[in-house]
PDB file of N, CA and C in Angstrom:
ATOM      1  N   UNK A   1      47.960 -39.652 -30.956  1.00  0.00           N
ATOM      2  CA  UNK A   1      48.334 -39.248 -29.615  1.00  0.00           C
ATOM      3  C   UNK A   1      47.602 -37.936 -29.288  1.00  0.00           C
ATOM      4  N   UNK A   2      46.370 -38.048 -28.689  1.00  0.00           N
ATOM      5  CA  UNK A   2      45.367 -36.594 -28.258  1.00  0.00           C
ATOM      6  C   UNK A   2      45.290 -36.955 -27.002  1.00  0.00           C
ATOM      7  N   UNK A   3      45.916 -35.710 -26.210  1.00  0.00           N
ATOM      8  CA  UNK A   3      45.285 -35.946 -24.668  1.00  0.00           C
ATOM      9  C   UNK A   3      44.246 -35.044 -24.479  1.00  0.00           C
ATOM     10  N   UNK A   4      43.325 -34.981 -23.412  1.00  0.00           N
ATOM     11  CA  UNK A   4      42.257 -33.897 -22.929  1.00  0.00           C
ATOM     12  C   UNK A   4      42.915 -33.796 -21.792  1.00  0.00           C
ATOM     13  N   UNK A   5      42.536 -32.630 -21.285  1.00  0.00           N
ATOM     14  CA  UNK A   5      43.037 -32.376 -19.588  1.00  0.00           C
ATOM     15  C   UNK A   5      41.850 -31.510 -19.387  1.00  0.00           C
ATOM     16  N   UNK A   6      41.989 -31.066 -17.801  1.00  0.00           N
ATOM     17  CA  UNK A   6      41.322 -30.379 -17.369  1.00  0.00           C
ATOM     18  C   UNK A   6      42.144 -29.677 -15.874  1.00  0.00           C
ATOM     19  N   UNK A   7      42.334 -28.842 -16.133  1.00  0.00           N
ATOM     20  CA  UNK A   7      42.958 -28.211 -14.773  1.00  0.00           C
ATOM     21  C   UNK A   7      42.486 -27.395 -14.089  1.00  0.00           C
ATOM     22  N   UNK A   8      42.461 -26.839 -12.465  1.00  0.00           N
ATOM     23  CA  UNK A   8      41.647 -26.056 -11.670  1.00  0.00           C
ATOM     24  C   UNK A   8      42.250 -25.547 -10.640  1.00  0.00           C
ATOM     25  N   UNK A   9      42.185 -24.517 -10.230  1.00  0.00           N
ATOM     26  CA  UNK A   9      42.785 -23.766  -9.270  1.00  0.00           C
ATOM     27  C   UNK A   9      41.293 -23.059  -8.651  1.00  0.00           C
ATOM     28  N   UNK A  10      41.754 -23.381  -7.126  1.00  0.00           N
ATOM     29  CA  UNK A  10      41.101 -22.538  -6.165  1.00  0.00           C
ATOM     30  C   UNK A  10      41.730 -21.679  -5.539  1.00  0.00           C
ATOM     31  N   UNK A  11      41.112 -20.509  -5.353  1.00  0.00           N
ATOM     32  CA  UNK A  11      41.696 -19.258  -4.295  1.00  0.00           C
ATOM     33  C   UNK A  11      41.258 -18.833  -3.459  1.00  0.00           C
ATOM     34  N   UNK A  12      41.359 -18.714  -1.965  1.00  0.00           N
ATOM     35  CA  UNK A  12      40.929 -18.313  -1.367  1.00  0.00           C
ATOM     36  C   UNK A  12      41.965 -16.900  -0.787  1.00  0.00           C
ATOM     37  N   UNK A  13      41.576 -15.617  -0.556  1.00  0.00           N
ATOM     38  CA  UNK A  13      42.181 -14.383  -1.003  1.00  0.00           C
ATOM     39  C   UNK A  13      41.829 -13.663   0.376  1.00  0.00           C
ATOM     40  N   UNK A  14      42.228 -13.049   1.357  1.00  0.00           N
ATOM     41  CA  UNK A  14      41.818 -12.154   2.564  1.00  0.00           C
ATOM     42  C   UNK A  14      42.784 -10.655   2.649  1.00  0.00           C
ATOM     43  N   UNK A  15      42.109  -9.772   2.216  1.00  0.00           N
ATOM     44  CA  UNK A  15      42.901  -8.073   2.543  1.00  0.00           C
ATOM     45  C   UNK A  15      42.267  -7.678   3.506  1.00  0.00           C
ATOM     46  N   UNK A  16      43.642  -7.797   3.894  1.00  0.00           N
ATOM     47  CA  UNK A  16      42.957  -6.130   5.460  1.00  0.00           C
ATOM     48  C   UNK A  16      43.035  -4.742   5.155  1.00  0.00           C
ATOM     49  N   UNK A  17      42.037  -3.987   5.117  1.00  0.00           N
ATOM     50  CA  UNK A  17      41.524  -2.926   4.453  1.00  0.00           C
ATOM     51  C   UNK A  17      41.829  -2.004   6.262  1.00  0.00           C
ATOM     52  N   UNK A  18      41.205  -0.690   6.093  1.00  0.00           N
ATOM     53  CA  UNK A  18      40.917   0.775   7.602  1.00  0.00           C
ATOM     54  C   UNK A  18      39.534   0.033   7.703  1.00  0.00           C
ATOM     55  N   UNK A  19      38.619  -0.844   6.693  1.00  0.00           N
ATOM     56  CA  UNK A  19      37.813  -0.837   7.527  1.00  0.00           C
ATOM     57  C   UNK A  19      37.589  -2.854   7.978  1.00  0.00           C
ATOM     58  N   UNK A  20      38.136  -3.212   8.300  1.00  0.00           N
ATOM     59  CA  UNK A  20      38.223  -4.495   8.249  1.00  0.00           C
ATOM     60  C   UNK A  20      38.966  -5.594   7.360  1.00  0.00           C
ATOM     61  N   UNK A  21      38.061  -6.482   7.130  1.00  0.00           N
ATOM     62  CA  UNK A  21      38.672  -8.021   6.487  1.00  0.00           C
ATOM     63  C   UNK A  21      38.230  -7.819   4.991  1.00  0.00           C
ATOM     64  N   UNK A  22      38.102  -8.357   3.630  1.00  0.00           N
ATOM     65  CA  UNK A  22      37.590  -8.685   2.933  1.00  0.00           C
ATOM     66  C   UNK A  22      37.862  -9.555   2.119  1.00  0.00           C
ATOM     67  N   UNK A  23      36.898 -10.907   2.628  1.00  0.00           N
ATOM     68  CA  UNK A  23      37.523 -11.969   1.770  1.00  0.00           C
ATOM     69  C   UNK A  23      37.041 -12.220   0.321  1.00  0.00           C
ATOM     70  N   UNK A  24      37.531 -12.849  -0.655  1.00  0.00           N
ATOM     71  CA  UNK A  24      37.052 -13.343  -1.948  1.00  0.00           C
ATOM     72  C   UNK A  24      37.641 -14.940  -2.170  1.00  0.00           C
ATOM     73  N   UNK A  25      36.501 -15.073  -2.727  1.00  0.00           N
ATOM     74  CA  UNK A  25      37.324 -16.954  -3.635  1.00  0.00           C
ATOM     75  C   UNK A  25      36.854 -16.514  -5.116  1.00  0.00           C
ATOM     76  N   UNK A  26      37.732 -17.524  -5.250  1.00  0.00           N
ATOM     77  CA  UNK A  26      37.631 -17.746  -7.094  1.00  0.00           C
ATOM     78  C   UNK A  26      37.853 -19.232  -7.711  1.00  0.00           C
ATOM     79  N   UNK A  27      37.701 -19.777  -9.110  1.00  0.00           N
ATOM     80  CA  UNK A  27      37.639 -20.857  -9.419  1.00  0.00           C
ATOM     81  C   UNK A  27      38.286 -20.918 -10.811  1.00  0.00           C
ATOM     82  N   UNK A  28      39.180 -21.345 -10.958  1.00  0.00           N
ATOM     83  CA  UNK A  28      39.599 -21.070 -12.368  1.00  0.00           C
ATOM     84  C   UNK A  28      39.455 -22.608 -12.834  1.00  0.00           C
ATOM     85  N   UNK A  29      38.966 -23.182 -13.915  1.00  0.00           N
ATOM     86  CA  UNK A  29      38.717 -24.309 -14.896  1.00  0.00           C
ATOM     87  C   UNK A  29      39.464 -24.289 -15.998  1.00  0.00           C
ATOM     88  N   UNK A  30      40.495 -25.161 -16.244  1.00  0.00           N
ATOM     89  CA  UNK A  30      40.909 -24.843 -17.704  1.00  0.00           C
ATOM     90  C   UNK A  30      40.880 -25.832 -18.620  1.00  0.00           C
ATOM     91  N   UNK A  31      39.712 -26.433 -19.489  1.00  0.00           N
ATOM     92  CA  UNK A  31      39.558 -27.509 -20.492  1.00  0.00           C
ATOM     93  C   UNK A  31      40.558 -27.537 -21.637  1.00  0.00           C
ATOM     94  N   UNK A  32      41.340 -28.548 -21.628  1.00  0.00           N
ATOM     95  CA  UNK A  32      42.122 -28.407 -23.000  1.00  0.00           C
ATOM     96  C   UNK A  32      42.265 -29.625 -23.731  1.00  0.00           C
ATOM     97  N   UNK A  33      42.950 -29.762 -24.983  1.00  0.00           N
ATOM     98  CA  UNK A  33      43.407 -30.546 -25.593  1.00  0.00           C
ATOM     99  C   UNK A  33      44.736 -30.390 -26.178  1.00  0.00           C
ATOM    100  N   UNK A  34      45.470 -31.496 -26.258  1.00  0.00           N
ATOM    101  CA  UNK A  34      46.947 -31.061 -26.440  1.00  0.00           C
ATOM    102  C   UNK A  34      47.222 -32.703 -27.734  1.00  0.00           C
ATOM    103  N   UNK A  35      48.238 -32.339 -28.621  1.00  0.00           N
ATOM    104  CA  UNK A  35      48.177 -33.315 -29.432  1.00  0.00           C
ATOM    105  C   UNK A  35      49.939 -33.433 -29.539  1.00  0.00           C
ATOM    106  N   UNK A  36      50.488 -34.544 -30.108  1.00  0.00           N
ATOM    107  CA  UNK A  36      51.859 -34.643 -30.496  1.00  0.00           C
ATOM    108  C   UNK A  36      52.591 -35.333 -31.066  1.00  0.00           C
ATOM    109  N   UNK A  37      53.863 -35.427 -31.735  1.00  0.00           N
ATOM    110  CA  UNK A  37      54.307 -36.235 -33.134  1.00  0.00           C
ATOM    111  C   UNK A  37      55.278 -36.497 -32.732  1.00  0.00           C
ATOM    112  N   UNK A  38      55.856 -37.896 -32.749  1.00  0.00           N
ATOM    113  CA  UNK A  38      57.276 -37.904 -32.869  1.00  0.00           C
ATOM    114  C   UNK A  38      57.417 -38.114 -33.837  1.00  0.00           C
ATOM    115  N   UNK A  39      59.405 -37.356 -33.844  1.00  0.00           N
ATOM    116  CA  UNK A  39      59.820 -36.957 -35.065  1.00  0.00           C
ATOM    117  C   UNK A  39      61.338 -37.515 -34.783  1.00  0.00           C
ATOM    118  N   UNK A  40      61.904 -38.462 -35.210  1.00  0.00           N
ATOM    119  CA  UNK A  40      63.042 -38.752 -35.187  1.00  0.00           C
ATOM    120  C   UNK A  40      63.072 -39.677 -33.168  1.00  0.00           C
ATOM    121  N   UNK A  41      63.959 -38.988 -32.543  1.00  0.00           N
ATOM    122  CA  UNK A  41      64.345 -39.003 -31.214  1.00  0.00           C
ATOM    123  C   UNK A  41      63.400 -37.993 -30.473  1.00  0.00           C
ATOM    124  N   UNK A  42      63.090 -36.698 -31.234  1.00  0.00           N
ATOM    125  CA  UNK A  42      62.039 -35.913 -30.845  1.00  0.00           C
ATOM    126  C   UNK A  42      60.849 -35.649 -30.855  1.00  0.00           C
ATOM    127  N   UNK A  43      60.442 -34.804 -29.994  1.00  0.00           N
ATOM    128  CA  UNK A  43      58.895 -35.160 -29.353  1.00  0.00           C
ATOM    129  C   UNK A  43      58.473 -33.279 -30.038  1.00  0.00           C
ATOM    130  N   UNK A  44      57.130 -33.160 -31.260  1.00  0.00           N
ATOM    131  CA  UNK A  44      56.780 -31.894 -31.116  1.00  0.00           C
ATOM    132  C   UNK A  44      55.505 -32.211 -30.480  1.00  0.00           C
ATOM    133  N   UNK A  45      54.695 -30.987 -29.766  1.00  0.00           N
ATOM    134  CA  UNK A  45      53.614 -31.140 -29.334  1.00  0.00           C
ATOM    135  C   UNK A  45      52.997 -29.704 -29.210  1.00  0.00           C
ATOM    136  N   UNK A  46      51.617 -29.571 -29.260  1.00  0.00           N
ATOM    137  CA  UNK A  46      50.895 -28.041 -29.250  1.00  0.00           C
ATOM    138  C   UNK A  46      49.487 -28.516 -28.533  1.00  0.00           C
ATOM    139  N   UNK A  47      49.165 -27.700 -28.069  1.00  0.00           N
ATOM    140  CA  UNK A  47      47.995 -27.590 -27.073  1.00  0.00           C
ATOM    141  C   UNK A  47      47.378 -26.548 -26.979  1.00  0.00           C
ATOM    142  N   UNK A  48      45.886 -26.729 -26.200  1.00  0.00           N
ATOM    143  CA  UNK A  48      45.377 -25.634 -26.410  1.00  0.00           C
ATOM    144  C   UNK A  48      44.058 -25.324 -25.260  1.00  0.00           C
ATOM    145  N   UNK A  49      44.154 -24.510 -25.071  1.00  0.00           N
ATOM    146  CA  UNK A  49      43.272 -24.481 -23.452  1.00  0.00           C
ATOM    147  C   UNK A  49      42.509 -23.238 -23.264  1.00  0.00           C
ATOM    148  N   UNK A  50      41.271 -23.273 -22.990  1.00  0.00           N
ATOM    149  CA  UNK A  50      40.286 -22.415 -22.550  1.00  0.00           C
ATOM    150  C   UNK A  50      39.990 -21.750 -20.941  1.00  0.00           C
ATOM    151  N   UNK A  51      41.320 -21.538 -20.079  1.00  0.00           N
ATOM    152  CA  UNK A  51      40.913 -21.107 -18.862  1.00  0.00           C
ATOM    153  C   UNK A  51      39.764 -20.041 -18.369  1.00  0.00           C
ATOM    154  N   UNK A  52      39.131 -20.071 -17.586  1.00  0.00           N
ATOM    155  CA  UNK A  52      37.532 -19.858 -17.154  1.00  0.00           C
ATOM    156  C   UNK A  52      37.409 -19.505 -15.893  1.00  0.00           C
ATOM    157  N   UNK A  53      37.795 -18.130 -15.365  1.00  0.00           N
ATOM    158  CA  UNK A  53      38.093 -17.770 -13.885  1.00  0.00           C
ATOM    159  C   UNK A  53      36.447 -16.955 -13.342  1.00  0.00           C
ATOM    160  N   UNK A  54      36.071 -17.903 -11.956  1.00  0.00           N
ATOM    161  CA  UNK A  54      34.736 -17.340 -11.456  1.00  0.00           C
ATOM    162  C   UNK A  54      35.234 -16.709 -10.599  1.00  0.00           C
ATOM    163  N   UNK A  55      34.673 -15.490 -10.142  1.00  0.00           N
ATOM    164  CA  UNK A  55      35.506 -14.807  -8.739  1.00  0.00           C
ATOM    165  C   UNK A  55      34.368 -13.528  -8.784  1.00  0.00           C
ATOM    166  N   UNK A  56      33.323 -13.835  -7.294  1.00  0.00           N
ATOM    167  CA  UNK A  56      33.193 -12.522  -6.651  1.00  0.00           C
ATOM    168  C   UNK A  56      32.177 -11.888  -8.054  1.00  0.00           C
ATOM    169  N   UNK A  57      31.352 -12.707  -8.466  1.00  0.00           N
ATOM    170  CA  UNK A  57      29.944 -12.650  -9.454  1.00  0.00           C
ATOM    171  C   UNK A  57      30.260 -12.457 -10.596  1.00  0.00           C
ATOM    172  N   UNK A  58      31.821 -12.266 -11.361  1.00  0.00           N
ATOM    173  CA  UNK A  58      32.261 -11.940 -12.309  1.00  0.00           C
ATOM    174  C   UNK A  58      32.867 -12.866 -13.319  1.00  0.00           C
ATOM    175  N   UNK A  59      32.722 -13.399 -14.350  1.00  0.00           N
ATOM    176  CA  UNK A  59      33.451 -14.562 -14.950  1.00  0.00           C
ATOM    177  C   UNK A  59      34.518 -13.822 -16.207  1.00  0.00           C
ATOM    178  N   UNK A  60      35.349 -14.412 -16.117  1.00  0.00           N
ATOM    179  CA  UNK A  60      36.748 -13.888 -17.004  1.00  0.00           C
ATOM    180  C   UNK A  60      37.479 -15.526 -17.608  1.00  0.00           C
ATOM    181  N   UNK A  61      37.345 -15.082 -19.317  1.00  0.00           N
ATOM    182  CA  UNK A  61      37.542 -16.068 -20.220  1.00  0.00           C
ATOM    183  C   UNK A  61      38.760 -16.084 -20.818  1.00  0.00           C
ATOM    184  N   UNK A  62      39.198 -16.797 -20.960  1.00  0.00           N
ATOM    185  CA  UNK A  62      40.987 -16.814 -21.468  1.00  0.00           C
ATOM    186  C   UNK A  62      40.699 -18.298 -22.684  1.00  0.00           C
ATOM    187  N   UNK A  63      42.342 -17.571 -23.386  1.00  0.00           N
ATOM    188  CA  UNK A  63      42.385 -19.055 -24.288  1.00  0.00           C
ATOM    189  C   UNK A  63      44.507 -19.019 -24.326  1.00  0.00           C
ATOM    190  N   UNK A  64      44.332 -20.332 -24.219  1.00  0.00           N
ATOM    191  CA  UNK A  64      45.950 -21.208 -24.493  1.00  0.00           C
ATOM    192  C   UNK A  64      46.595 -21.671 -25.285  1.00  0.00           C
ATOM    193  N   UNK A  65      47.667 -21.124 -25.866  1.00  0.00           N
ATOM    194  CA  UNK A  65      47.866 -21.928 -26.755  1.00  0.00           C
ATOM    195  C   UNK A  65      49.497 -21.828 -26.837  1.00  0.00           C
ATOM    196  N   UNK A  66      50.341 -23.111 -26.840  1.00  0.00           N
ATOM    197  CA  UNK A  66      51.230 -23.717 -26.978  1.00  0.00           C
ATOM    198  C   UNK A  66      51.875 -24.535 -27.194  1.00  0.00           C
ATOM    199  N   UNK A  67      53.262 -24.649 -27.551  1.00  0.00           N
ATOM    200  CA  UNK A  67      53.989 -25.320 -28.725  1.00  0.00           C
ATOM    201  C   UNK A  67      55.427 -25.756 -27.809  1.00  0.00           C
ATOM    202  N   UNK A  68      55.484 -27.046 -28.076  1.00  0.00           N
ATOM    203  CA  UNK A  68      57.061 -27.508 -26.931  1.00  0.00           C
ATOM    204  C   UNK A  68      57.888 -28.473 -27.919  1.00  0.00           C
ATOM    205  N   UNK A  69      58.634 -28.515 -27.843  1.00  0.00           N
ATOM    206  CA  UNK A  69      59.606 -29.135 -28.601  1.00  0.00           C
ATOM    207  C   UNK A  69      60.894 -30.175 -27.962  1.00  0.00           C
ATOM    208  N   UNK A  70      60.625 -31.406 -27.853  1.00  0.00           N
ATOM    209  CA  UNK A  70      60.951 -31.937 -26.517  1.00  0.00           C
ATOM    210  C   UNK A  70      62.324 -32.844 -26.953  1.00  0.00           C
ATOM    211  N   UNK A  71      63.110 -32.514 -26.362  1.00  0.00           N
ATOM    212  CA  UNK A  71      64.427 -33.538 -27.195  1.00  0.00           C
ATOM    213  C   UNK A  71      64.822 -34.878 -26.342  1.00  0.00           C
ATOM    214  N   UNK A  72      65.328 -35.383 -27.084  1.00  0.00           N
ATOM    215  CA  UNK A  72      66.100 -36.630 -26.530  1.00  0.00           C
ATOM    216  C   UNK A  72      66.763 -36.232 -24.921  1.00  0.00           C
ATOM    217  N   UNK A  73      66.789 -36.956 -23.742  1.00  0.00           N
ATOM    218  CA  UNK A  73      67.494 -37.194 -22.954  1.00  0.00           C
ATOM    219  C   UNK A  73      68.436 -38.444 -22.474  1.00  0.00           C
ATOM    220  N   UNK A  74      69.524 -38.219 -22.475  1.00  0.00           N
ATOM    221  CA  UNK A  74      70.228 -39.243 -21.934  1.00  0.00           C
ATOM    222  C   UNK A  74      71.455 -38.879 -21.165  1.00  0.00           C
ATOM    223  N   UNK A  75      71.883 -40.028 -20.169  1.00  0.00           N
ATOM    224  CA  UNK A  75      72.563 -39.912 -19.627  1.00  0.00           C
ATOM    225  C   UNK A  75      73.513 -40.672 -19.734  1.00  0.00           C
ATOM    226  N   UNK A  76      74.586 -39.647 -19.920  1.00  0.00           N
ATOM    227  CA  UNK A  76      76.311 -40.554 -20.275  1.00  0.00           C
ATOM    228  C   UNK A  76      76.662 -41.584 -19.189  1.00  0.00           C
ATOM    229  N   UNK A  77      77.030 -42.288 -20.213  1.00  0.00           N
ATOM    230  CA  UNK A  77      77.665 -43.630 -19.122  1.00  0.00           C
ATOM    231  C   UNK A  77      79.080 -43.509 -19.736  1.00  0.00           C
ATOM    232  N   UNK A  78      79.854 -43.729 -18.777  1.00  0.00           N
ATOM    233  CA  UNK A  78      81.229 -43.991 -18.222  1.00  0.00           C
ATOM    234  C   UNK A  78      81.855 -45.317 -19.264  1.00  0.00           C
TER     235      UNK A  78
END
């Protein structure tokens, strides 16, 4: 059980400054892979992601990483 993802956010950003407007955009990309086991009724899973923010000539690199632990749901019946 390996998923890949890929997630993305756009921004488009406008401050009003004394001397006008100034707008910016940005692009954030985040490539990941996430893997997971069941274990009994429960679900563990960990992932892991490289977000990648472009904005205004500057690039800023990030990394992800997390762990969920997913339990059984049910709903009582009467």
């Amino acid at each position: 059980m390996l998923n890949l993802m890929l997630e993305s956010l756009a921004t488009f950003d406008e401050v009003i400054a004394d001397a006008g407007t100034t707008r910016s955009r940005g692009l954030t990309l985040s490539p990941g892979l996430r893997t997971g086991w069941d274990i009994g009724e429960k679900q563990v899973v960990v992932g892991f992601a490289v977000p990648t923010l472009w904005r205004d000539g500057e690039t800023v690199t990030g990394a992800l990483v997390y762990f969920s632990c997913e339990l059984p749901f049910r709903i009582p019946t009467p």
